[in-house]
Protein backbone atom coordinates (compact mmCIF):
# COMPACT_ATOMS: atom_id res chain seq x y z
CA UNK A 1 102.14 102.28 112.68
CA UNK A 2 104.41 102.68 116.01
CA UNK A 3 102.30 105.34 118.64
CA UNK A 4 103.67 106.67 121.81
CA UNK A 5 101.25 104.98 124.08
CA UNK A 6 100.98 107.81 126.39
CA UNK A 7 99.33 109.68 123.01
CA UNK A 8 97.84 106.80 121.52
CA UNK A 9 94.31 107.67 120.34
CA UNK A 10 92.67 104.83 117.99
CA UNK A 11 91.55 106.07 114.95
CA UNK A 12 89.09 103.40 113.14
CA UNK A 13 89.86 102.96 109.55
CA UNK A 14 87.32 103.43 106.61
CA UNK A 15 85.98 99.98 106.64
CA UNK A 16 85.10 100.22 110.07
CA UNK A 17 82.41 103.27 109.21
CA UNK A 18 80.90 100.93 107.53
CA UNK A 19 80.76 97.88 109.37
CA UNK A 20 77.59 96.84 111.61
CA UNK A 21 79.76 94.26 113.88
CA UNK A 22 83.42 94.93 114.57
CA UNK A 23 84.51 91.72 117.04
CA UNK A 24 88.01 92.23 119.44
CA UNK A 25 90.00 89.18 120.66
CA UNK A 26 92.05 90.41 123.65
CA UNK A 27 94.67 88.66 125.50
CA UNK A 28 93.27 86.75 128.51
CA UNK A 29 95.34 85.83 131.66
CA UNK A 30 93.73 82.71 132.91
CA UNK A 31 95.03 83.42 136.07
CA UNK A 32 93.65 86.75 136.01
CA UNK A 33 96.64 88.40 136.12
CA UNK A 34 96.29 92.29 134.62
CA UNK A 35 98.22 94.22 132.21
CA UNK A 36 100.93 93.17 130.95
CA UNK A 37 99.98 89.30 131.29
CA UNK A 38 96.31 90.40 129.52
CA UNK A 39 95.08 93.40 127.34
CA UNK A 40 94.37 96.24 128.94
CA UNK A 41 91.15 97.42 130.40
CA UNK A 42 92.36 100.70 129.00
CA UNK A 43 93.72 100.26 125.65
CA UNK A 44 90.55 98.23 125.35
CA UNK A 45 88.75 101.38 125.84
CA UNK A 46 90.28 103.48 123.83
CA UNK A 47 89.18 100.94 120.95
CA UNK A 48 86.08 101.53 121.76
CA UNK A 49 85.94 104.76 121.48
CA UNK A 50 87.38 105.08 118.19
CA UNK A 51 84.96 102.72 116.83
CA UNK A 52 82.11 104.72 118.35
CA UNK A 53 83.24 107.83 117.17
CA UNK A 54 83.48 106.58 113.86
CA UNK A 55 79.96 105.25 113.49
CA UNK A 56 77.01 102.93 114.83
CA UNK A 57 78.26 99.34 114.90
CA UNK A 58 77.74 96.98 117.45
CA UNK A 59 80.76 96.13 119.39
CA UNK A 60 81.80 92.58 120.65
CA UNK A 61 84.43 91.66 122.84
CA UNK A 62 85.34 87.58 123.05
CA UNK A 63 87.58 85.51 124.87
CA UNK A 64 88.35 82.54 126.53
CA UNK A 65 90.47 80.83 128.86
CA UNK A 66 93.13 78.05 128.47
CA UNK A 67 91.56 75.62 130.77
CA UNK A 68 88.13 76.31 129.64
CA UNK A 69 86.52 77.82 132.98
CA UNK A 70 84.11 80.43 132.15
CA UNK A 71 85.94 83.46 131.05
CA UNK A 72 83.45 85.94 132.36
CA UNK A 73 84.92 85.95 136.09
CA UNK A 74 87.77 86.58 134.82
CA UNK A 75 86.48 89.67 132.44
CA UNK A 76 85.40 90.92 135.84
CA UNK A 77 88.71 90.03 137.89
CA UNK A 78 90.68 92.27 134.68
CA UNK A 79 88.44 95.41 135.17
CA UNK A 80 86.76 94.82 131.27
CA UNK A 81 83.31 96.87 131.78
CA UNK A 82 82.72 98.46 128.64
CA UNK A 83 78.69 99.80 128.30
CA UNK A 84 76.86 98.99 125.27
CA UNK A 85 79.65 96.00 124.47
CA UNK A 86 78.56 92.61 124.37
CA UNK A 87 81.14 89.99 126.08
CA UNK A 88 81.40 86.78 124.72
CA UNK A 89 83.02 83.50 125.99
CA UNK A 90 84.36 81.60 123.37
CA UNK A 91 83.30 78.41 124.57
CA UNK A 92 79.46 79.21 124.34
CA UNK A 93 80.14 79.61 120.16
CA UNK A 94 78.29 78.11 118.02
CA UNK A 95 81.32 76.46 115.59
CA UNK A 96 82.21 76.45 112.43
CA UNK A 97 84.60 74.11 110.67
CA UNK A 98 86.59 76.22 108.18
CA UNK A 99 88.85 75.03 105.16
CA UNK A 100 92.37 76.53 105.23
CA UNK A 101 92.65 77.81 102.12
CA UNK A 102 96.34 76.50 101.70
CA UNK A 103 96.90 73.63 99.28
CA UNK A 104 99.06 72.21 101.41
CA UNK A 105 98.80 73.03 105.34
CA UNK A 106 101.74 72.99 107.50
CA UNK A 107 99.55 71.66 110.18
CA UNK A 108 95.58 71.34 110.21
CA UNK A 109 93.47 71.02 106.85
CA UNK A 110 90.72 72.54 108.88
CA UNK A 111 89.67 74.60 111.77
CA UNK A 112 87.15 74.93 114.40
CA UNK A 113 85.96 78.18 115.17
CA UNK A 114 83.36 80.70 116.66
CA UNK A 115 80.60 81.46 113.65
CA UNK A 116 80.89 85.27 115.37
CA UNK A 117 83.78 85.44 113.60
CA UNK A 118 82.65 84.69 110.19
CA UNK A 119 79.49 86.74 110.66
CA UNK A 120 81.47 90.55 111.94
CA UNK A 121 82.26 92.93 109.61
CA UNK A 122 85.67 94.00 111.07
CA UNK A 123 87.97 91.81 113.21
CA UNK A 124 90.57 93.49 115.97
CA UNK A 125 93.00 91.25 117.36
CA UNK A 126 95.21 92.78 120.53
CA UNK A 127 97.55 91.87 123.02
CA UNK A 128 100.38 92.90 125.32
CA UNK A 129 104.04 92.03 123.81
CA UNK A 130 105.26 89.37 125.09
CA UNK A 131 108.21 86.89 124.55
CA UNK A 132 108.63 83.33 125.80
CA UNK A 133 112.26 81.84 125.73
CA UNK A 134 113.12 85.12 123.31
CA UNK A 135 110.65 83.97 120.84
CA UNK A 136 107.21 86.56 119.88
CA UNK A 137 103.82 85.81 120.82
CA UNK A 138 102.02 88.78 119.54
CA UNK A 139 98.53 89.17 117.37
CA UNK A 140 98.43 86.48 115.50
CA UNK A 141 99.10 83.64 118.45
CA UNK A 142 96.57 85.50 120.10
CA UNK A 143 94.09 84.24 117.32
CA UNK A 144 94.98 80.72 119.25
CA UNK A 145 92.73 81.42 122.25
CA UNK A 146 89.71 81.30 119.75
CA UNK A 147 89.48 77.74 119.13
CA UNK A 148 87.64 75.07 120.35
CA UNK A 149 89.13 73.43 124.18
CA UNK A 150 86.76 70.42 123.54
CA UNK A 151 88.70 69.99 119.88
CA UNK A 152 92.37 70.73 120.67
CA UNK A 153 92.46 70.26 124.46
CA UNK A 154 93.30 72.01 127.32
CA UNK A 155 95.56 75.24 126.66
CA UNK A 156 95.10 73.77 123.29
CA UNK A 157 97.92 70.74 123.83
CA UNK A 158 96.87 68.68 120.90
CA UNK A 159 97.96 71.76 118.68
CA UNK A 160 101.33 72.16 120.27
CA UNK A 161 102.15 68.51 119.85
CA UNK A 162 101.69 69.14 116.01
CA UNK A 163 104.15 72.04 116.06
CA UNK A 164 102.50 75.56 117.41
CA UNK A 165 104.54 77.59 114.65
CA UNK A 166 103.02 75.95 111.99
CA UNK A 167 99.49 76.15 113.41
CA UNK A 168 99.12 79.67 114.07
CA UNK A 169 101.02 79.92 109.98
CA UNK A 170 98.36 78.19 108.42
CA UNK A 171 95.47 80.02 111.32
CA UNK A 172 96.86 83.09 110.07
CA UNK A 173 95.36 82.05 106.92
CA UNK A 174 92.37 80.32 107.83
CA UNK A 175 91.12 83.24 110.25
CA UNK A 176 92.20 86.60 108.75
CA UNK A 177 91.70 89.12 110.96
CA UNK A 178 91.60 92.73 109.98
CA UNK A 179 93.79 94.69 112.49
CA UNK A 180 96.23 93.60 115.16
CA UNK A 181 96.71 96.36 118.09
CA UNK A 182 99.85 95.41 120.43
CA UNK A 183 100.33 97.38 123.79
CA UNK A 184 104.21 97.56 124.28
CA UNK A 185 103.39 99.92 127.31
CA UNK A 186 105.88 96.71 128.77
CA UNK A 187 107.30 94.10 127.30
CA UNK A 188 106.55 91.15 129.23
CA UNK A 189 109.49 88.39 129.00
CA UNK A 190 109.27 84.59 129.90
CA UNK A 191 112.44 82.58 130.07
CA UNK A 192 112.69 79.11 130.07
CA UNK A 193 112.30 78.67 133.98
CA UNK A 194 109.21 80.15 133.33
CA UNK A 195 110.40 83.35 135.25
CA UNK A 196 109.08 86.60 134.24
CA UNK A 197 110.51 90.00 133.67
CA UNK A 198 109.02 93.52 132.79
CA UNK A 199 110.33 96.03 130.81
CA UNK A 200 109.53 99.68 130.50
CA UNK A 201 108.81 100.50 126.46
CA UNK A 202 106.47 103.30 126.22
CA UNK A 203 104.57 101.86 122.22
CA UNK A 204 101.84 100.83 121.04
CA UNK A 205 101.56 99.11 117.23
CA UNK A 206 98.63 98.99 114.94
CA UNK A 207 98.46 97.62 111.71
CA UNK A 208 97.50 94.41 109.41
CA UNK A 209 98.04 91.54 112.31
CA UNK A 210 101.11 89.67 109.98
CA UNK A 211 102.69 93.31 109.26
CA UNK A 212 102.71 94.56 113.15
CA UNK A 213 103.81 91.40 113.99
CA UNK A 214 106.86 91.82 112.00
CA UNK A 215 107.33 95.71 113.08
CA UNK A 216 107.70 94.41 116.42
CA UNK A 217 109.76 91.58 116.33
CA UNK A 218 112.37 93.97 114.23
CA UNK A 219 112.16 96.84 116.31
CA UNK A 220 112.62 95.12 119.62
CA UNK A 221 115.23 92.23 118.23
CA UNK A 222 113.69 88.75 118.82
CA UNK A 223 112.48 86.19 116.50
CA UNK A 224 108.64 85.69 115.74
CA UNK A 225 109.08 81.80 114.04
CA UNK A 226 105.15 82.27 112.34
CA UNK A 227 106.65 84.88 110.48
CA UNK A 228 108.93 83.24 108.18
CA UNK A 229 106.33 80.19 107.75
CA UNK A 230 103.83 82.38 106.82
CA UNK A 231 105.95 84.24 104.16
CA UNK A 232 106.88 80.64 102.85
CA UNK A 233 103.26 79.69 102.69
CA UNK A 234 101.94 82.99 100.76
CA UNK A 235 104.84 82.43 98.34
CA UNK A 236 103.13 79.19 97.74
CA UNK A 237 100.43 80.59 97.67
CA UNK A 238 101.08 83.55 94.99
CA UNK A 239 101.89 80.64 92.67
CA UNK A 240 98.86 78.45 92.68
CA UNK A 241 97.01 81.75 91.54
């Protein structure tokens, strides 16, 4: 679904009237930089207040940063006071390692998470759009900042060097999450001098993290290279069952 983001108003589906623990994953800026480098403080919010509104469960917000410095500084730095919401730095977890459920993984057998994850009812993943050298990082790569530091390495190096695309393919699998929320308020760009530029976009995209993913890489024009990995890998996967 594609919302005017001036308008946008989240509406919590069913499953979340039921749920006792919904968990969100936003986009931290290491650096602390605000909107559109991290999520929100507002759109942040305004998920909160949909999930209230649609019944009792305890909301969790976690996070983490790239160089593994506590990431509650930097909730503070980003404006992320939410009352009644418990914040979580991903690398107090207690972890879990988790089969990927591929036959064959494109890059890790297994992964290291946060057992908060296993144990909410309803997971929200949600990020600004960006691009880096005209490729997507949207709600799935955000998944990325909840793995261990102490496993994969700083800004999670020891994944890139296996081939990032093919990680967050066979994490989409591994870690499904139930909803991916981008802001495309902006559309943050990052060339390959590592220059940035902002542009105005006025949308915001909810939906199934893989689906929105997709939405937004057509609509806008750019390639999201997880995509097309994961479609080859459920393929696979439709024939083994």
């Amino acid at each position: 679904m594609i919302f005017n983001s001036e308008e946008f108003t989240f509406k919590a589906p069913k499953p979340i009237t039921r749920a006792r623990r919904v968990l969100i994953a936003p986009n931290i800026d290491s650096d602390n930089r605000p909107y559109p480098y991290s999520t929100s403080p507002k759109l942040l919010s305004t998920i909160i207040e949909g999930i209230r509104r649609a019944g009792d469960a305890d909301v969790l917000i976690i996070g983490g940063t790239g160089d593994g410095r506590p990431v509650h500084p930097v909730y503070k730095a980003l404006g992320y006071d939410f009352p009644r919401v418990i914040m979580l730095d991903v690398k107090d977890s207690n972890w879990v390692e988790v089969d990927n459920p591929l036959e064959k993984p494109l890059a890790i057998p297994t992964f290291l998470m946060p057992n908060v994850v296993l144990s909410s009812d309803y997971l929200i993943t949600t990020c600004p759009l960006k691009t880096e050298k005209g490729e997507g990082v949207l709600s799935v790569a955000n998944l990325l900042s909840l793995l261990s530091i102490e496993r994969y390495g700083i800004n999670w190096q020891g994944l890139h060097e296996l081939g990032i695309e093919n990680v967050l393919a066979d994490l989409y699998f591994t870690m499904p999450f139930d909803m991916g929320l981008i802001d495309g308020t902006q559309i943050l760009e990052t060339n390959s001098d590592n220059k940035h530029s902002i542009k105005q976009h006025g949308k915001i995209y909810q939906g199934e993290p893989y689906y929105i993913d997709g939405e937004v890489s057509g609509t806008v024009g750019f390639e999201t290279g997880y995509l097309n990995l994961i479609d080859e890998a459920e393929a696979e996967l439709g024939k083994e069952e």
